[in-house]
Structures are given as C-alpha cells and as structure tokens.
N, C-alpha and C. Protein backbone atom coordinates (compact mmCIF):
# COMPACT_ATOMS: atom_id res chain seq x y z
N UNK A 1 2.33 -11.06 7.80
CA UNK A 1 1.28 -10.25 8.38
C UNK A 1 1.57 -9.98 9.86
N UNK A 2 2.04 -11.37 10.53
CA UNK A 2 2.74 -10.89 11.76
C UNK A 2 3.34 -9.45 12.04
N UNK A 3 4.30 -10.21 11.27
CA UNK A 3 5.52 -8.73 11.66
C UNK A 3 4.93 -7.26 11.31
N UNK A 4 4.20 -7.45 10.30
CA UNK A 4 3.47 -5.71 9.74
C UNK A 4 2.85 -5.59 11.06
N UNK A 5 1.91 -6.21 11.20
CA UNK A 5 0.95 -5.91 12.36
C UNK A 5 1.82 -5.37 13.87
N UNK A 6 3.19 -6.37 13.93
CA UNK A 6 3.59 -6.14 15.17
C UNK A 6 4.51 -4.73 15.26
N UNK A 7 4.69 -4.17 13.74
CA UNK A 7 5.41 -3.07 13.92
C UNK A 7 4.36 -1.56 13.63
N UNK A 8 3.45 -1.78 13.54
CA UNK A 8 2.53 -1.16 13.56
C UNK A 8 1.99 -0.75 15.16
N UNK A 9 1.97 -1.94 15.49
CA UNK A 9 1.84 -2.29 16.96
C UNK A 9 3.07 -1.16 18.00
N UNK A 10 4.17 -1.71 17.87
CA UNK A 10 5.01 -1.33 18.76
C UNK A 10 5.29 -0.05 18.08
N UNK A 11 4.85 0.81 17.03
CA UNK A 11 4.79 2.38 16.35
C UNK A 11 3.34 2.90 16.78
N UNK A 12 2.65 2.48 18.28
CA UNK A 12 1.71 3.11 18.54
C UNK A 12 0.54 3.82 17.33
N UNK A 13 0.49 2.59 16.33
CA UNK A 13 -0.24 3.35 15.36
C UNK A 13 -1.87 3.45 15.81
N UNK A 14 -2.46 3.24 16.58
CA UNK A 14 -3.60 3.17 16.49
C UNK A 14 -4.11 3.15 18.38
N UNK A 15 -5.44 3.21 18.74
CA UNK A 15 -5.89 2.79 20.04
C UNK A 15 -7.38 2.37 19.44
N UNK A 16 -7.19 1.09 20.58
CA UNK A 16 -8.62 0.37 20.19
C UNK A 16 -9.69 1.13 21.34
N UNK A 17 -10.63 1.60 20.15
CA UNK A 17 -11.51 2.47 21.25
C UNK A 17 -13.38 1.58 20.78
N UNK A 18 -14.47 2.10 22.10
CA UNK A 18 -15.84 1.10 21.64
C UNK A 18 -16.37 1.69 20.65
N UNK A 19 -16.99 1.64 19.89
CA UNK A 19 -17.78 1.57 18.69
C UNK A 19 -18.71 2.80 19.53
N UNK A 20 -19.05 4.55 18.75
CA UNK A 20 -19.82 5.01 19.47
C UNK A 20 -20.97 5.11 18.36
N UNK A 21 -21.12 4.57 17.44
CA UNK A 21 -22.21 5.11 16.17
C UNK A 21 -22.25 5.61 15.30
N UNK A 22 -21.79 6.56 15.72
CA UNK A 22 -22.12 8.11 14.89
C UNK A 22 -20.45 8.27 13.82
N UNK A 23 -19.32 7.44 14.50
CA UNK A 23 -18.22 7.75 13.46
C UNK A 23 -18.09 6.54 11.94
N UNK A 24 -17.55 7.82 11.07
CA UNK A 24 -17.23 6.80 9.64
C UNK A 24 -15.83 6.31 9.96
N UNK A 25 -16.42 4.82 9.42
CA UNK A 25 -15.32 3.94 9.93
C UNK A 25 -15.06 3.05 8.78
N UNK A 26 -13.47 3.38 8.23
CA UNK A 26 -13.16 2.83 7.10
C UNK A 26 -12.54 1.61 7.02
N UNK A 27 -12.81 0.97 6.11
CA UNK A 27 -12.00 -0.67 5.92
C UNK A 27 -10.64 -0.45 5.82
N UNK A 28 -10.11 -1.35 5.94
CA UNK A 28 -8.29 -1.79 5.50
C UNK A 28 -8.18 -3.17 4.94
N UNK A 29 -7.17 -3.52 4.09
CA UNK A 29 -6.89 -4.53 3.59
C UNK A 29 -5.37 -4.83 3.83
N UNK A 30 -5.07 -6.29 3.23
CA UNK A 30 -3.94 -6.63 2.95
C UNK A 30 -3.25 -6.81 2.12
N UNK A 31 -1.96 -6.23 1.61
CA UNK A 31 -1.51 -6.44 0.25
C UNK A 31 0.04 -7.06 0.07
N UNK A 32 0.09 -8.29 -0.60
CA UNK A 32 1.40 -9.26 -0.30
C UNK A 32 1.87 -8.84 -1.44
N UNK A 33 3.39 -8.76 -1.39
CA UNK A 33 4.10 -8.55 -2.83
C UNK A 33 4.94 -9.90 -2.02
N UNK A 34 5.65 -10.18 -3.15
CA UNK A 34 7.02 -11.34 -2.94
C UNK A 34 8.05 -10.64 -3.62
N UNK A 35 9.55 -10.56 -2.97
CA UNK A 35 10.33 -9.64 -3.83
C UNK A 35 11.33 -10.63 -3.83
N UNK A 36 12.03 -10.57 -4.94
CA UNK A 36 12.88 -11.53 -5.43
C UNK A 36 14.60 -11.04 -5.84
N UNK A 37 15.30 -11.78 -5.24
CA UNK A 37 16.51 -11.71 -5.64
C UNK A 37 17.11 -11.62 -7.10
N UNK A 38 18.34 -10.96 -7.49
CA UNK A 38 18.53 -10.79 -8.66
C UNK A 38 18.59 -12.31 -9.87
N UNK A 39 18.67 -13.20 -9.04
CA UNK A 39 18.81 -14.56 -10.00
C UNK A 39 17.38 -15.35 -9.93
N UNK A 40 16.55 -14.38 -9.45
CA UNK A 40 14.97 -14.63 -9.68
C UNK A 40 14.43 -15.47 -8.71
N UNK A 41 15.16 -16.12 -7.29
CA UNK A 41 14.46 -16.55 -6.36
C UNK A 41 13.87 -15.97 -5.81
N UNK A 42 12.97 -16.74 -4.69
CA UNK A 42 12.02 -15.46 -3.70
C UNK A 42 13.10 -15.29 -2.84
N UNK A 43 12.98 -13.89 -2.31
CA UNK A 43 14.06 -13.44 -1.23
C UNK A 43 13.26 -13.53 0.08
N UNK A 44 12.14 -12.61 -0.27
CA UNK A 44 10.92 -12.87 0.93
C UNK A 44 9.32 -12.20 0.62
N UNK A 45 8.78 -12.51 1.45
CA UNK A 45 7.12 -12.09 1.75
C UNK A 45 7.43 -10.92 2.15
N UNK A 46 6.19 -10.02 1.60
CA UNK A 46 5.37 -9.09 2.56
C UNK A 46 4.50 -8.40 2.94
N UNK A 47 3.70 -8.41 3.80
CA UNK A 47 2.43 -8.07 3.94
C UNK A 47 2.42 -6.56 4.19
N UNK A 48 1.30 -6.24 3.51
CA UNK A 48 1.46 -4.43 4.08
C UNK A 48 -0.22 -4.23 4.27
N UNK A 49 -0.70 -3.64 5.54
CA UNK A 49 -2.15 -3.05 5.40
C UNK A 49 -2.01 -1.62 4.89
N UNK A 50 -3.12 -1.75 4.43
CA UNK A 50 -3.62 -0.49 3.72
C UNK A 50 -5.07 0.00 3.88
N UNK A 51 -4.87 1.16 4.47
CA UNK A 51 -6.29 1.61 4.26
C UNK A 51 -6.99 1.96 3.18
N UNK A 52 -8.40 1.52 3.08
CA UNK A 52 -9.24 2.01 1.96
C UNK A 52 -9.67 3.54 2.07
N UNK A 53 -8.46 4.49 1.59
CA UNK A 53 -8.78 5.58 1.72
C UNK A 53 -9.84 6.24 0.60
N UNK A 54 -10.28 5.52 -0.19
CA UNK A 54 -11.31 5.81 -0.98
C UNK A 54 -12.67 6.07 0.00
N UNK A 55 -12.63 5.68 1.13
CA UNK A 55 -14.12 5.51 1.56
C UNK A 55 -14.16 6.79 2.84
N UNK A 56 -12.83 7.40 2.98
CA UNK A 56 -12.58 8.22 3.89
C UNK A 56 -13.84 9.88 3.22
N UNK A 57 -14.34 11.08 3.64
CA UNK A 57 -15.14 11.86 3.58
C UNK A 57 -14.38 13.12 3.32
N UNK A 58 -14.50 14.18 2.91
CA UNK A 58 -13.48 15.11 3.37
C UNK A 58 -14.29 16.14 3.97
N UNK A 59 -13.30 16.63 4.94
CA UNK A 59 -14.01 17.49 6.00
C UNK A 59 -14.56 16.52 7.24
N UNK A 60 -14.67 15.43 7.10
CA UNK A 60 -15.01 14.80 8.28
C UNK A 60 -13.05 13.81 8.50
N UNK A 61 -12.45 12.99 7.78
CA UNK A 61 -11.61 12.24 7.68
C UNK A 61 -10.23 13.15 7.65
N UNK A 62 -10.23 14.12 6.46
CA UNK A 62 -9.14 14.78 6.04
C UNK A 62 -9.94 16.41 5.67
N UNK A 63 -8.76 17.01 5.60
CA UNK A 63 -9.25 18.22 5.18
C UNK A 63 -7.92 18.31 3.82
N UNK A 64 -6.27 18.58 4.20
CA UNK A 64 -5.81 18.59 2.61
C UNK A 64 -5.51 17.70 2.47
N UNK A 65 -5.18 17.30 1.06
CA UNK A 65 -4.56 15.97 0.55
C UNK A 65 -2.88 16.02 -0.22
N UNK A 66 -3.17 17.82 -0.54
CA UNK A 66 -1.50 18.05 -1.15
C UNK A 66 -0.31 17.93 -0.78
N UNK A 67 0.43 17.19 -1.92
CA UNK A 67 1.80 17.00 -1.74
C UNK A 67 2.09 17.21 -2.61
N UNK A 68 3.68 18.16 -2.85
CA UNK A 68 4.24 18.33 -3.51
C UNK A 68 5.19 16.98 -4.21
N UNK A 69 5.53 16.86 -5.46
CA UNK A 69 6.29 16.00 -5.94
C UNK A 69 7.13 15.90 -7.13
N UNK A 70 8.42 15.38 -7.32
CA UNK A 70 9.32 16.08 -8.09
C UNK A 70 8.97 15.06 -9.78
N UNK A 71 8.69 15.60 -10.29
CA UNK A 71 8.56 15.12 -11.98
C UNK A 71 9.60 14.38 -12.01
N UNK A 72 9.72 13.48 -13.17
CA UNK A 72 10.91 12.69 -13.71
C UNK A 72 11.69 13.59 -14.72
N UNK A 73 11.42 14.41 -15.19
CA UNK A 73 11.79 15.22 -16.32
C UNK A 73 13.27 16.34 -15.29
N UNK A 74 12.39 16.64 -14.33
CA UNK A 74 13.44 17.23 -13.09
C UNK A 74 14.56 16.70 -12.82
N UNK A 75 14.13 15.41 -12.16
CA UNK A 75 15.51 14.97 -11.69
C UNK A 75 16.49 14.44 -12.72
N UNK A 76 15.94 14.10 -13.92
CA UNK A 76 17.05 13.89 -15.21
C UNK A 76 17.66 15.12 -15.30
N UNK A 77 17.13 16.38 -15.24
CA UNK A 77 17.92 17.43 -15.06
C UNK A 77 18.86 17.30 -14.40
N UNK A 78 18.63 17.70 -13.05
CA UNK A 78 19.10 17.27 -11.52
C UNK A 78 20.74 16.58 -11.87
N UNK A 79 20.48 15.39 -12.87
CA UNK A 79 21.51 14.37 -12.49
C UNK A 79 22.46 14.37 -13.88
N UNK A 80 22.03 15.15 -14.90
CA UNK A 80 22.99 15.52 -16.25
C UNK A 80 23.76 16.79 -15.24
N UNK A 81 23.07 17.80 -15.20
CA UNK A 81 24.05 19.03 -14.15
C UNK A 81 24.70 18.78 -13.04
N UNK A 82 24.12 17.51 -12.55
CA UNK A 82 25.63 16.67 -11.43
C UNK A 82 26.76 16.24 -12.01
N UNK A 83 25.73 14.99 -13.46
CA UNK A 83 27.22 14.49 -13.69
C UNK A 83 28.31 15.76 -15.14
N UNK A 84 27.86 16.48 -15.29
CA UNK A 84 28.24 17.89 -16.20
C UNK A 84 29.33 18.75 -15.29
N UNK A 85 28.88 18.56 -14.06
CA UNK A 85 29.97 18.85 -13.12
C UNK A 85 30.70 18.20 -11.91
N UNK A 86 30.71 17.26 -12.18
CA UNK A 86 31.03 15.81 -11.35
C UNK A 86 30.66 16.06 -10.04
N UNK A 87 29.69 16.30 -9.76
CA UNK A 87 29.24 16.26 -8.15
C UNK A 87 28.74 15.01 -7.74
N UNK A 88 28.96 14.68 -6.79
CA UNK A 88 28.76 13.38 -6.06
C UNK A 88 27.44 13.32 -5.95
N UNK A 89 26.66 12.05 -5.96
CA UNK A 89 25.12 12.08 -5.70
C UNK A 89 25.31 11.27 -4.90
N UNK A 90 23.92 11.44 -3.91
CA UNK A 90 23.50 10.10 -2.91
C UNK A 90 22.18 10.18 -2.66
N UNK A 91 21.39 8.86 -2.10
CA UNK A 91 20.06 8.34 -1.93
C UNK A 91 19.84 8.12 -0.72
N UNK A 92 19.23 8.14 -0.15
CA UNK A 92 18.56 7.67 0.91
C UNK A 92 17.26 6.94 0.32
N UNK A 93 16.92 5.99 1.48
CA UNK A 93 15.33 5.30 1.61
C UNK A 93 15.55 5.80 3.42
N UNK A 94 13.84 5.51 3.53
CA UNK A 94 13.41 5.66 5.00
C UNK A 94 12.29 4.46 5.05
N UNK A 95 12.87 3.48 5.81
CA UNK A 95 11.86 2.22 5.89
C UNK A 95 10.54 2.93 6.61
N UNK A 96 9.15 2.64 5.98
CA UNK A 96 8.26 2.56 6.66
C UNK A 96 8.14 3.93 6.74
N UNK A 97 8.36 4.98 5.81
CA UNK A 97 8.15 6.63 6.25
C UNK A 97 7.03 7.12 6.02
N UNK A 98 5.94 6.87 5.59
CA UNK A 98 4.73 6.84 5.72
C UNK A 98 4.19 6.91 7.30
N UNK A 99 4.57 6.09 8.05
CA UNK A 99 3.95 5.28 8.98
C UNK A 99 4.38 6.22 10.54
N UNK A 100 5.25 7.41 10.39
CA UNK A 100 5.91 7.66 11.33
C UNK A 100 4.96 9.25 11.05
N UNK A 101 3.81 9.81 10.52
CA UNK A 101 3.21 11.01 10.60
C UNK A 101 2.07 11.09 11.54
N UNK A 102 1.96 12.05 12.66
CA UNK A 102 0.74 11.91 13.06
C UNK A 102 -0.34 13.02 12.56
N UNK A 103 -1.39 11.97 12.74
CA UNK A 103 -2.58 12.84 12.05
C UNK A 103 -3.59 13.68 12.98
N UNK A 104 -3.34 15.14 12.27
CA UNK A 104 -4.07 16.07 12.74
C UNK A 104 -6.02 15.84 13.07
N UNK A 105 -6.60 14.72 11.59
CA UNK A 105 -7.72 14.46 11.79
C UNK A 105 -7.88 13.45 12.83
N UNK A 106 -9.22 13.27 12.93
CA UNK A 106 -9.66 12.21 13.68
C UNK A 106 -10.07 11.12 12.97
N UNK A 107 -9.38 10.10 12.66
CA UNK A 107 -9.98 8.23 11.73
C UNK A 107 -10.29 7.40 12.63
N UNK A 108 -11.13 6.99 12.04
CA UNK A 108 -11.39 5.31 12.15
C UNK A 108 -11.69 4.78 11.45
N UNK A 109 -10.99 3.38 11.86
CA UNK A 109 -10.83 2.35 11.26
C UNK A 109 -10.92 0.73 11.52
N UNK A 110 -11.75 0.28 10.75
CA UNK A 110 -12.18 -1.37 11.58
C UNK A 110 -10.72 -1.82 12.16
N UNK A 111 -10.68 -2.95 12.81
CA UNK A 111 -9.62 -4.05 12.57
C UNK A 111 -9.21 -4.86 12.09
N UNK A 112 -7.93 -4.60 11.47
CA UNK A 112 -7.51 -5.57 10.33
C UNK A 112 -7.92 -6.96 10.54
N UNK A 113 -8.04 -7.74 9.59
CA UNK A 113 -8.56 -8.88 8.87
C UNK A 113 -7.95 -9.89 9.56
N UNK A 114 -8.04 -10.75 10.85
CA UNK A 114 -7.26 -11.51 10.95
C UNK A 114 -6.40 -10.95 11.99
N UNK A 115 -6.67 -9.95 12.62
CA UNK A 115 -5.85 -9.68 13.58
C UNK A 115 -7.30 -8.90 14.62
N UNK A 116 -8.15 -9.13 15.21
CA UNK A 116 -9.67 -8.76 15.84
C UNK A 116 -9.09 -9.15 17.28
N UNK A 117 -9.18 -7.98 18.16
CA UNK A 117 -9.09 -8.42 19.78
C UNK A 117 -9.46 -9.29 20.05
N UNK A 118 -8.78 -10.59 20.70
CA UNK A 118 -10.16 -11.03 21.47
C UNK A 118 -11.44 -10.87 21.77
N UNK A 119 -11.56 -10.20 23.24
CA UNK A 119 -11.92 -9.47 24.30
C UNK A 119 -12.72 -8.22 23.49
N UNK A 120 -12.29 -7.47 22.74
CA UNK A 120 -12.85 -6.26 22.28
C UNK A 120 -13.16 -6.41 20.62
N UNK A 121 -13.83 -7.07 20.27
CA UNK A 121 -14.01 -7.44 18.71
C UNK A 121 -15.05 -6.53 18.42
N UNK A 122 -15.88 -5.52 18.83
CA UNK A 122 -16.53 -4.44 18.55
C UNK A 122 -15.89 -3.46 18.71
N UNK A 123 -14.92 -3.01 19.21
CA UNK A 123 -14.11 -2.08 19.41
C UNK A 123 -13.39 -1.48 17.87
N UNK A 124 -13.50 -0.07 17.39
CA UNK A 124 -12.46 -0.16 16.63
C UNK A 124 -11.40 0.51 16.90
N UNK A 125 -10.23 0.84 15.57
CA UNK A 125 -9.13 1.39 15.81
C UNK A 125 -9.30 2.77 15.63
N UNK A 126 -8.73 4.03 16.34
CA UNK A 126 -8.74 5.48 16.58
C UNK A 126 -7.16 5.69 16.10
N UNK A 127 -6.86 5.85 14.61
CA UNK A 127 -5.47 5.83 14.15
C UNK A 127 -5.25 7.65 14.91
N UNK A 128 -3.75 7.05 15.81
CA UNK A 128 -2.86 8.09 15.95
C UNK A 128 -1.88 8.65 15.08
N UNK A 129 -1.37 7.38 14.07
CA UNK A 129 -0.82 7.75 12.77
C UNK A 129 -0.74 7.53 11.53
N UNK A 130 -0.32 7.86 10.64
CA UNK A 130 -0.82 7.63 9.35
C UNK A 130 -0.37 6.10 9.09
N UNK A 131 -1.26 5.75 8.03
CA UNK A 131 -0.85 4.28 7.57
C UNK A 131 -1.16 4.47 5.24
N UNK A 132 -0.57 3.02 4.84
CA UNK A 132 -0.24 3.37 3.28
C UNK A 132 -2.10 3.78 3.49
N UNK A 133 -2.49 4.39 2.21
CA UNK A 133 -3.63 4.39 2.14
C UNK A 133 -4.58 5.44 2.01
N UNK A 134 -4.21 6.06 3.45
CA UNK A 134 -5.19 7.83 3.83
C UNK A 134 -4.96 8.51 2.95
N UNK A 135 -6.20 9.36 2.83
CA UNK A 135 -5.82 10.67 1.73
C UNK A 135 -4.87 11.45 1.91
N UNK A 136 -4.67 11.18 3.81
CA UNK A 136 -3.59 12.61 4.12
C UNK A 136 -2.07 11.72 4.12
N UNK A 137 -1.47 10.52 3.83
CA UNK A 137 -0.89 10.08 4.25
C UNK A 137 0.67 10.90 3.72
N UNK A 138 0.66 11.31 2.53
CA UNK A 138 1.37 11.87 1.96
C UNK A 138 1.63 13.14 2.34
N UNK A 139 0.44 14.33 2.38
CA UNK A 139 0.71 14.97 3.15
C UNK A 139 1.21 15.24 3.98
N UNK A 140 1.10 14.18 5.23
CA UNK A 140 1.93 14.22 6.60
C UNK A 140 3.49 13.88 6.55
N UNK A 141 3.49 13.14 5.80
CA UNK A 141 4.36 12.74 5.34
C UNK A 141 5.12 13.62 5.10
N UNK A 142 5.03 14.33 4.23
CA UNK A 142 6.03 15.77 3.92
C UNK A 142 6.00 17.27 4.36
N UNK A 143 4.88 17.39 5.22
CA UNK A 143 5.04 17.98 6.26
C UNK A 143 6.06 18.07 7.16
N UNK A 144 6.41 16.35 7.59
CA UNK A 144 7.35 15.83 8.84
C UNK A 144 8.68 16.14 8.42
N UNK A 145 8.82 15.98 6.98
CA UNK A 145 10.19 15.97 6.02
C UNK A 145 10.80 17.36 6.03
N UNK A 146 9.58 18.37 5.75
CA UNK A 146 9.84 20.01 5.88
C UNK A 146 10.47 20.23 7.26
N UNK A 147 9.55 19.94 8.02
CA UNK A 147 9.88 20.18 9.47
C UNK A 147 11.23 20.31 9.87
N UNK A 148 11.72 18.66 9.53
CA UNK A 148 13.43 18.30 9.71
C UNK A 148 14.16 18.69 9.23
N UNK A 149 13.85 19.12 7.94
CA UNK A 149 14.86 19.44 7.14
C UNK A 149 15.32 20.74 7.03
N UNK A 150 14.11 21.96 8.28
CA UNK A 150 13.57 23.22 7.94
C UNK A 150 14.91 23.46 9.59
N UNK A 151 14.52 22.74 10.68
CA UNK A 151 15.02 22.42 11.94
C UNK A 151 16.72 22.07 11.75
C-alpha cells in the first residue's frame, strides 16, 4: 500500500483541498492480488486503489465514458494473417497507464483508507488524474494513446 500510495504521490495524482459541501465526493478502496511465480510461489504483493466509480454522477463527475476496444475474434485474425505471412509480432505493456491521463472533469474523492493527512483529515482529494476505477478512466486513457500515436 506504501509504494501504490507513494507512486501515486510522486505522479501528482491528486491535491488535498477543504471540504466545501456542496461537492460529490466518492469513496476508494483497496484491492491486493498476490502474483505468483511459475513454480507457484508468491513472487509478491500488491496493493492497487481504486475508485468507486459506481458512485460517480454523470454530467456532474464525467460526461463520456467511450472507449473503443479490440474483440478477441480480431486479433486471432490479426495474428493467423501475421503468422500466414511471417511477419514479426511484438507487445508492449505500459506500467500504470491508466494513471498517467488527466481529467478534463472535476472529482472528488475521500482519502484513501489508511493513508488520512494528519493535519488535514477533513480535507479531501481534487484528482488531477485518472486512477483504476473512474468512468472516464479508459477514456482518457485512449485519448492520450491517439494523441501519441496521431503526433
């Protein structure tokens, strides 16, 4: 939970701002998987927050939620017409690519469970960027992807 929190932290995801009333302010949780090495030991922990984007409004939280996404039926295509003509394939991952969109709306969001300011424990969080969870998270998400890939 440390480390999630602290890279969340140092990815400017959020500013702790005072409580003014009037905003909907959604929960977050924590969710541990243990991932395990191929001979079935634990390799390691990990904690991930997540927002309860169920409780988010639309039109006040988010406005779209669409993302495009490629079927499984596709990329079996995709990869018989690679290997039909021996073209080389490759993968990428992007650690944490969710986490790197900023959001056009305005959220809030309590403070995670176990991690409460000191000093400012009424205060909540004013997310600058997306986290797992939001309705828009995906969205932004491939927005950012178009962008780069468009650039």
């Amino acid at each position: 939970m440390k480390k999630e929190y602290q890279a969340l932290m140092s990815n400017q995801t959020w500013l702790l701002i005072a409580y003014q009333g009037q905003e909907n302010i959604i929960d977050s949780k924590w969710v541990f998987k243990t991932k395990y090495k191929a001979d079935g030991t634990i390799e390691r922990r990990k904690a991930r927050l997540v927002a309860k984007g169920f409780q988010q409004t639309v039109g006040l939280d988010y406005e779209e939620t669409f993302s495009p996404f490629i079927k499984a039926s596709t990329i079996r295509i995709i990869l018989s017409i690679a290997v039909h003509l021996n073209w080389e394939v490759k993968q990428l991952d992007i650690n944490n690519a969710f986490l790197n969109g900023y959001l056009k709306e305005t959220v809030f969001m309590h403070q995670p469970e176990g991690f409460v300011h000191s000093t400012k424990s009424e205060h909540v969080c004013k997310l600058s960027k997306t986290i797992y969870g939001l309705k828009q998270t995906r969205r932004v998400w491939f927005d950012n992807l178009k962008n780069a890939l468009v650039s």
